[in-house]
Protein backbone atom coordinates (compact mmCIF):
# COMPACT_ATOMS: atom_id res chain seq x y z
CA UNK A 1 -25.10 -11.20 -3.02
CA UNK A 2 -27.95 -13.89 -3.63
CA UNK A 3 -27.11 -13.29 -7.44
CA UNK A 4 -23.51 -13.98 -6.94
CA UNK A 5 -24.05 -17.20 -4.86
CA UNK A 6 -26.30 -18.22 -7.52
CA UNK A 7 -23.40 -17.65 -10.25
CA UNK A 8 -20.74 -19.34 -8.33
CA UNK A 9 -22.86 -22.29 -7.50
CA UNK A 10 -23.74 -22.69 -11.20
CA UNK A 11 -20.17 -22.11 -12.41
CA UNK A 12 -19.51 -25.06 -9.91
CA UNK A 13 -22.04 -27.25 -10.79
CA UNK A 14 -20.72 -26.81 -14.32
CA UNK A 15 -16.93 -27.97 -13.61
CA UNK A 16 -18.32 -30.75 -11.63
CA UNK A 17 -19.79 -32.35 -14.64
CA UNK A 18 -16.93 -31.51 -16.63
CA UNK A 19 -14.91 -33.79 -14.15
CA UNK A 20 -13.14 -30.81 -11.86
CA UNK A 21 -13.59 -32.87 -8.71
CA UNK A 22 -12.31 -31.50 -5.02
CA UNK A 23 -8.99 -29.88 -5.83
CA UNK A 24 -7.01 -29.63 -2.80
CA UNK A 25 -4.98 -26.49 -3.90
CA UNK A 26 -5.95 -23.43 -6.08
CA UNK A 27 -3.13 -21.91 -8.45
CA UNK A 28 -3.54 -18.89 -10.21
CA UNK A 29 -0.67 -18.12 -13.00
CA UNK A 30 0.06 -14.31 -13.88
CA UNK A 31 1.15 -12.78 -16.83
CA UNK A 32 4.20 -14.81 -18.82
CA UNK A 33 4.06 -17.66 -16.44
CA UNK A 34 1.12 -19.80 -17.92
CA UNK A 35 3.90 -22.77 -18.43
CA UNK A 36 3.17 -24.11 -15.21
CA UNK A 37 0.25 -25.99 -16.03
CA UNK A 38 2.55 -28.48 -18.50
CA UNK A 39 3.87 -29.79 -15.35
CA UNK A 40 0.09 -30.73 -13.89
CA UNK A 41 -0.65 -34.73 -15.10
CA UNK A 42 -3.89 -36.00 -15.90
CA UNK A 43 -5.32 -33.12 -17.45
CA UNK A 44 -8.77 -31.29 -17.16
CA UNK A 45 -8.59 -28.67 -19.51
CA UNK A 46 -11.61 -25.79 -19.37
CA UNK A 47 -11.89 -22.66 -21.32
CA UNK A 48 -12.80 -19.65 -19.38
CA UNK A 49 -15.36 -18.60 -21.99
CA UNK A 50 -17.29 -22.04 -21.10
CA UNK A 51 -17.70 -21.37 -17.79
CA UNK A 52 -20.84 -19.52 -16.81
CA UNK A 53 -20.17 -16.51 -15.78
CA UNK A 54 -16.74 -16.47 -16.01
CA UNK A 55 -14.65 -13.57 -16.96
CA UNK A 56 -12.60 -13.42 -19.89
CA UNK A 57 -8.91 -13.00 -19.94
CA UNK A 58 -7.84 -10.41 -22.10
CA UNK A 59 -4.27 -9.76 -21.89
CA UNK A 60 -1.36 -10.90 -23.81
CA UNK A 61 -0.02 -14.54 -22.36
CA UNK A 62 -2.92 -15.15 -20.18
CA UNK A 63 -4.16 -18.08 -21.93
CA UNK A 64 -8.03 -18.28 -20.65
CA UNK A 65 -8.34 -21.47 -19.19
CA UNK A 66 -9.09 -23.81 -15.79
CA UNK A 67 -6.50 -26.86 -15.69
CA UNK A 68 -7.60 -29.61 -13.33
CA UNK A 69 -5.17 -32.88 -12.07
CA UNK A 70 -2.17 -33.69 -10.05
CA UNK A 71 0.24 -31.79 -9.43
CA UNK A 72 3.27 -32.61 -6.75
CA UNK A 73 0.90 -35.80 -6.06
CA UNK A 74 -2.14 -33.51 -5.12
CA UNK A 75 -5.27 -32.92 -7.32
CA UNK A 76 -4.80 -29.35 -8.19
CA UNK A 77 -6.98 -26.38 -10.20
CA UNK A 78 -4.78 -23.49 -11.82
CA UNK A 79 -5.77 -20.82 -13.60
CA UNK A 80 -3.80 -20.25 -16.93
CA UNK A 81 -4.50 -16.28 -16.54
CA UNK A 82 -6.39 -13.84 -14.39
CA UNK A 83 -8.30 -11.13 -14.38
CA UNK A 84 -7.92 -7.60 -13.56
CA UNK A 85 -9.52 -3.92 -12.76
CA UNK A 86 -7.57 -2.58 -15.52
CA UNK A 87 -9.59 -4.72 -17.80
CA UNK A 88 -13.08 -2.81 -16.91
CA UNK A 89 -13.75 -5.84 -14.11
CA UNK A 90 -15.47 -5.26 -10.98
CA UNK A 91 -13.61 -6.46 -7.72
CA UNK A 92 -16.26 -9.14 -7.45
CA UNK A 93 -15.61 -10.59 -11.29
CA UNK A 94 -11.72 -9.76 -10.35
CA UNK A 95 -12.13 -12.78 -7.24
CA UNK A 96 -15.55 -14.73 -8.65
CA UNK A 97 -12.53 -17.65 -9.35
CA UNK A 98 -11.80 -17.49 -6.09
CA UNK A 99 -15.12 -18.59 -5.18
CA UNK A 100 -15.55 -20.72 -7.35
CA UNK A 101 -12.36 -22.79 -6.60
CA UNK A 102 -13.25 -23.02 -2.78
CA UNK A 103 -16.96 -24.23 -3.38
CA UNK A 104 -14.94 -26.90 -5.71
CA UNK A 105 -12.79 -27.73 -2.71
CA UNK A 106 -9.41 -26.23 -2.17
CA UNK A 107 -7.74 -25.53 0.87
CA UNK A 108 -5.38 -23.25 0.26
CA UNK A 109 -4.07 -20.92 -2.27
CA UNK A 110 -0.69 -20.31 -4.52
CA UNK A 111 -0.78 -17.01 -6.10
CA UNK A 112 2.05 -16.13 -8.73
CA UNK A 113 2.63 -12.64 -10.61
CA UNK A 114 4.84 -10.22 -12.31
CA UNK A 115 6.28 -7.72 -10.80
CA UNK A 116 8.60 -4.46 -11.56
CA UNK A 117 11.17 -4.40 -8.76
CA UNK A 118 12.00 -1.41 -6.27
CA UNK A 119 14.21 -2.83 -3.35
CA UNK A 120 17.80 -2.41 -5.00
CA UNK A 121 18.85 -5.74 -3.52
CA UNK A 122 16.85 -7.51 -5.99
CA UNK A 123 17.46 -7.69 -9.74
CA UNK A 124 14.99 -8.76 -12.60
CA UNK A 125 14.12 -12.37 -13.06
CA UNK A 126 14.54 -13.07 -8.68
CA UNK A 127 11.16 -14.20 -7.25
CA UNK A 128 10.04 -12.70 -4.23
CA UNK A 129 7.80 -14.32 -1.81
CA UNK A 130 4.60 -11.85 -0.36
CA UNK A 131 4.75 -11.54 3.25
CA UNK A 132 2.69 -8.48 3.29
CA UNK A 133 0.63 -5.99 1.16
CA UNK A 134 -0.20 -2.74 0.20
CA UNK A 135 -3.56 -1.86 -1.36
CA UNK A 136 -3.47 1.26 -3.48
CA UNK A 137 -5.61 -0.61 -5.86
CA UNK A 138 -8.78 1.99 -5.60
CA UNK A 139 -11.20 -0.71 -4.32
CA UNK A 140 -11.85 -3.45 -2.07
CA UNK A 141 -13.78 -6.61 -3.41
CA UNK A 142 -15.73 -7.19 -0.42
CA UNK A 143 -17.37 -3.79 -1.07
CA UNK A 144 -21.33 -4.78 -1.03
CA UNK A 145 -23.25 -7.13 0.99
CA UNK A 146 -21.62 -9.89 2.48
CA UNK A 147 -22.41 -13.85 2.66
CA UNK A 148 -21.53 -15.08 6.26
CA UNK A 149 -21.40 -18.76 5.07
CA UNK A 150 -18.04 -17.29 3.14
CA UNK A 151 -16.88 -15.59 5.73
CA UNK A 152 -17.22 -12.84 8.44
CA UNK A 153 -18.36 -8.98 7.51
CA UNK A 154 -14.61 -7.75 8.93
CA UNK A 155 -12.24 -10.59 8.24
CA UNK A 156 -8.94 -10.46 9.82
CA UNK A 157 -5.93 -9.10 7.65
CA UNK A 158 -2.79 -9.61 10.54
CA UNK A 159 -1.73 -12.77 8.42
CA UNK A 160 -3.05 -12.49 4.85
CA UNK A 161 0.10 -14.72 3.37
CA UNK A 162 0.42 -17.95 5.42
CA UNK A 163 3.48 -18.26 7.95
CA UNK A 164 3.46 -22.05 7.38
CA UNK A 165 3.27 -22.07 3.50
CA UNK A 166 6.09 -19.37 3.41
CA UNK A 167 8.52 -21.15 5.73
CA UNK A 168 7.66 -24.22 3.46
CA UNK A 169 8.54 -22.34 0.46
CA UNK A 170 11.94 -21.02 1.45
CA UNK A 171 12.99 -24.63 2.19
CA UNK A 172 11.98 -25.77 -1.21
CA UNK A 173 14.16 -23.33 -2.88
CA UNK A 174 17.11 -23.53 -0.32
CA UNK A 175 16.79 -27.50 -1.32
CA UNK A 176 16.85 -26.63 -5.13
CA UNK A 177 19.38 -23.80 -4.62
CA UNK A 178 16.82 -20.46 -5.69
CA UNK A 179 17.25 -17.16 -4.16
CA UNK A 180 13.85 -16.53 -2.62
CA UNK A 181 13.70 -12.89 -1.76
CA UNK A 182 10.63 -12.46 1.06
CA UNK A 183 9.11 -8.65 0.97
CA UNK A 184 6.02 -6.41 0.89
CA UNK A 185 3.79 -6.25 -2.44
CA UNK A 186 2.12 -2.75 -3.23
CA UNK A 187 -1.10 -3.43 -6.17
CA UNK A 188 -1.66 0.19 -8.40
CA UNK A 189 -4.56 0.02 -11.01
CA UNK A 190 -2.69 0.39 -14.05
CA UNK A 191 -2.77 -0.25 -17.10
CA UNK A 192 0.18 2.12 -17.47
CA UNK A 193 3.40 2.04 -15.53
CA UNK A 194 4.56 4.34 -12.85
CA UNK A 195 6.19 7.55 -13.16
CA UNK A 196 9.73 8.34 -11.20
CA UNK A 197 7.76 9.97 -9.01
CA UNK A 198 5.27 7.44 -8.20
CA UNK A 199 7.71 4.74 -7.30
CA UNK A 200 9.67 6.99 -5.03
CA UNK A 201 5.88 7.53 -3.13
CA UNK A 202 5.53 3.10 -3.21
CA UNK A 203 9.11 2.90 -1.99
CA UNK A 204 8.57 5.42 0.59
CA UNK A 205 5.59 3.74 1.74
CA UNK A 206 7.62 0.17 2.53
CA UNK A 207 6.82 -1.26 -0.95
CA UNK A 208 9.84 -3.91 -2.01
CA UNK A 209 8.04 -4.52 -5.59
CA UNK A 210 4.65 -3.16 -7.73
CA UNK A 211 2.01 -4.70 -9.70
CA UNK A 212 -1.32 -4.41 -10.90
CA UNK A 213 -3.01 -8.01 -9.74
CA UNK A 214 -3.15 -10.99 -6.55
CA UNK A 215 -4.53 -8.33 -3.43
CA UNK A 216 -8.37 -8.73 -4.62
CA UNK A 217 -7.68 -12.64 -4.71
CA UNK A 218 -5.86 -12.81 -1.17
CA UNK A 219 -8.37 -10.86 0.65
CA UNK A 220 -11.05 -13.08 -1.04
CA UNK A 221 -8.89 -15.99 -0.04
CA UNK A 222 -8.28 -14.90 3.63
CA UNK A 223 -12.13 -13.94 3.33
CA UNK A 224 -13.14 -17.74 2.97
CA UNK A 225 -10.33 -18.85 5.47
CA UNK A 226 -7.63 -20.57 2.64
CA UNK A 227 -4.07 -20.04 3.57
CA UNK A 228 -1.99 -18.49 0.68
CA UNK A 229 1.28 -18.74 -0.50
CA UNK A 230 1.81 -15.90 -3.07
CA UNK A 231 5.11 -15.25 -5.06
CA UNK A 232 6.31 -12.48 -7.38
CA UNK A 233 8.32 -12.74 -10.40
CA UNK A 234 10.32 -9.75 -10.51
CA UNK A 235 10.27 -8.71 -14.23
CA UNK A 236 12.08 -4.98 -14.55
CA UNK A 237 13.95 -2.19 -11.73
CA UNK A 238 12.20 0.37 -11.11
CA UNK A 239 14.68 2.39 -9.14
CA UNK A 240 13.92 5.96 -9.77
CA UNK A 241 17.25 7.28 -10.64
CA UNK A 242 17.99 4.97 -12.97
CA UNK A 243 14.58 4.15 -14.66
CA UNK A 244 14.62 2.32 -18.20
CA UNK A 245 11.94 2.19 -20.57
CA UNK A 246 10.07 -1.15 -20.03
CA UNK A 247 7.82 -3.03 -22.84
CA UNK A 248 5.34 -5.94 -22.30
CA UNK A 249 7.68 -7.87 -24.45
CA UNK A 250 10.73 -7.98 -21.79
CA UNK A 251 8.27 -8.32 -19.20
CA UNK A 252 6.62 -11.52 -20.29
CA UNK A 253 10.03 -12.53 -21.64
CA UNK A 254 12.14 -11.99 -18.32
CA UNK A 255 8.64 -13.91 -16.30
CA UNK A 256 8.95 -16.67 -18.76
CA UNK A 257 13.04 -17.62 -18.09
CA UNK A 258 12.04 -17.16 -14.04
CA UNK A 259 8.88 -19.34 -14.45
CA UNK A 260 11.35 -22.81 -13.87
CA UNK A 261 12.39 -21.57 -10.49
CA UNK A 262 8.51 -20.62 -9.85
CA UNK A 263 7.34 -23.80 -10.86
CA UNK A 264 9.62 -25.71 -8.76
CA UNK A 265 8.81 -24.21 -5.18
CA UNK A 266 5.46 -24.55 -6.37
CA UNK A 267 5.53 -28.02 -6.68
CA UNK A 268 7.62 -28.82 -3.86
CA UNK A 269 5.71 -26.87 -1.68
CA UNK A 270 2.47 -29.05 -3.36
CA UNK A 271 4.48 -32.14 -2.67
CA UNK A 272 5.01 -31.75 1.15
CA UNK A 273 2.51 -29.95 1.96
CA UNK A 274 0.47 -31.57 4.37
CA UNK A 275 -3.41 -30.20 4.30
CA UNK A 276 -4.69 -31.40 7.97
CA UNK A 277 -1.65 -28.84 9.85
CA UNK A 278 -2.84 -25.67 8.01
């Protein structure tokens, strides 16, 4: 743990200088929804790969790079791609972003992500707001020795997506007219997809949609006390009984049409959100 206080506060030091100054809000983009950060003015831009000790993004349409200026009136920090276990990262390297973005300032979270969808009531292309988990990831990034300055050895999970930022959310997209869906989020490893099998066991288990990401950043997140607002872009059904074949291409295509809707709770949410009340 000394080691990875060291790394964070270097990786901080480092954005500091490159004029990354006390963000209020952290954003991290998933996979086809990097567009986002075209809407954030006054730009900051910082490859990954310049950062000590930052991982590398490796998968298709997650660019690789820290964005830093306003965004809905707020200085902002998004990440244009994230990291993930299926990439050979440890749960620490998954959330070292995390970190990194709270010893720069931020206080709170939006987490975004593609999904594959198993309540029937949604459809591809709906977003879906987290308002609970499921972690069938394999691993838990708090795993090791723990820092008490970021946050207690058994942090509480009974709210790990913010009441407040959710209830904000649904009145940004009942202002701009979006169908925001609200449901529970179940995280496999990957990096394949499920079998028929497999999602019958996640819907069984209370699951409305699966992915392979945002879990190792939330409890992180909830770890250092920030409030997070996480939303799902549903990209494909995966009902069982009538399961099509589903290709990265469609996935990041079908993300990429949704990200406008994303993009705008996002930002309203940014806009009246007001820091001191959460």
């Amino acid at each position: 743990m000394p080691e990875q206080i060291e790394k964070v506060s270097e990786s901080v030091e480092f954005l500091k200088k490159q004029g990354v100054n006390l963000p209020k809000v952290g954003i991290i983009l998933g996979t086809g929804l990097a567009q986002l950060g075209g809407d954030i003015e006054d730009q900051t831009t910082v490859s990954y790969e310049e950062i000590p000790h930052f991982p590398v993004s490796t998968v298709e349409s997650h660019t690789g790079q820290l964005i830093f200026g306003k965004l809905g009136g707020k200085d902002v920090v998004a990440m244009q791609g994230r990291f993930h276990f299926y990439e050979g990262y440890s749960g620490q390297e998954i959330t070292f972003c995390v970190r990194v973005m709270k010893e720069l300032g931020i206080q709170a979270l939006f987490v975004s992500n593609a999904c594959g969808g198993l309540n029937p009531n949604y459809s591809a292309g709906c977003l879906m707001r987290l308002e609970d988990h499921i972690n069938m990831l394999g691993f838990n990034p708090l795993v090791g020795s723990n820092n008490e300055e970021w946050g207690p050895r058994f942090p509480d999970m009974s709210e790990p997506y913010s009441k407040k930022l959710g209830a904000l959310a649904h009145k940004v997209a009942l202002q701009n007219q979006i169908d925001l869906k609200q449901g529970v989020y179940l995280a496999v490893s990957g990096p394949n997809l499920e079998t028929r099998a497999e999602y019958r066991m996640t819907k069984m288990m209370g699951a409305d949609v699966v992915g392979m990401s945002t879990i190792p950043e939330v409890i992180v997140a909830r770890h250092m006390s920030i409030p997070v607002l996480a939303i799902s872009v549903i990209t494909d059904m995966c009902l069982p009984d009538n399961l099509k074949e589903a290709t990265v291409e469609e996935i990041i295509a079908t993300a990429s049409k949704a990200e406008p809707s994303l993009t705008a709770v996002f930002k309203g949410v940014i806009q009246e959100l007001d820091l001191e009340t959460l």
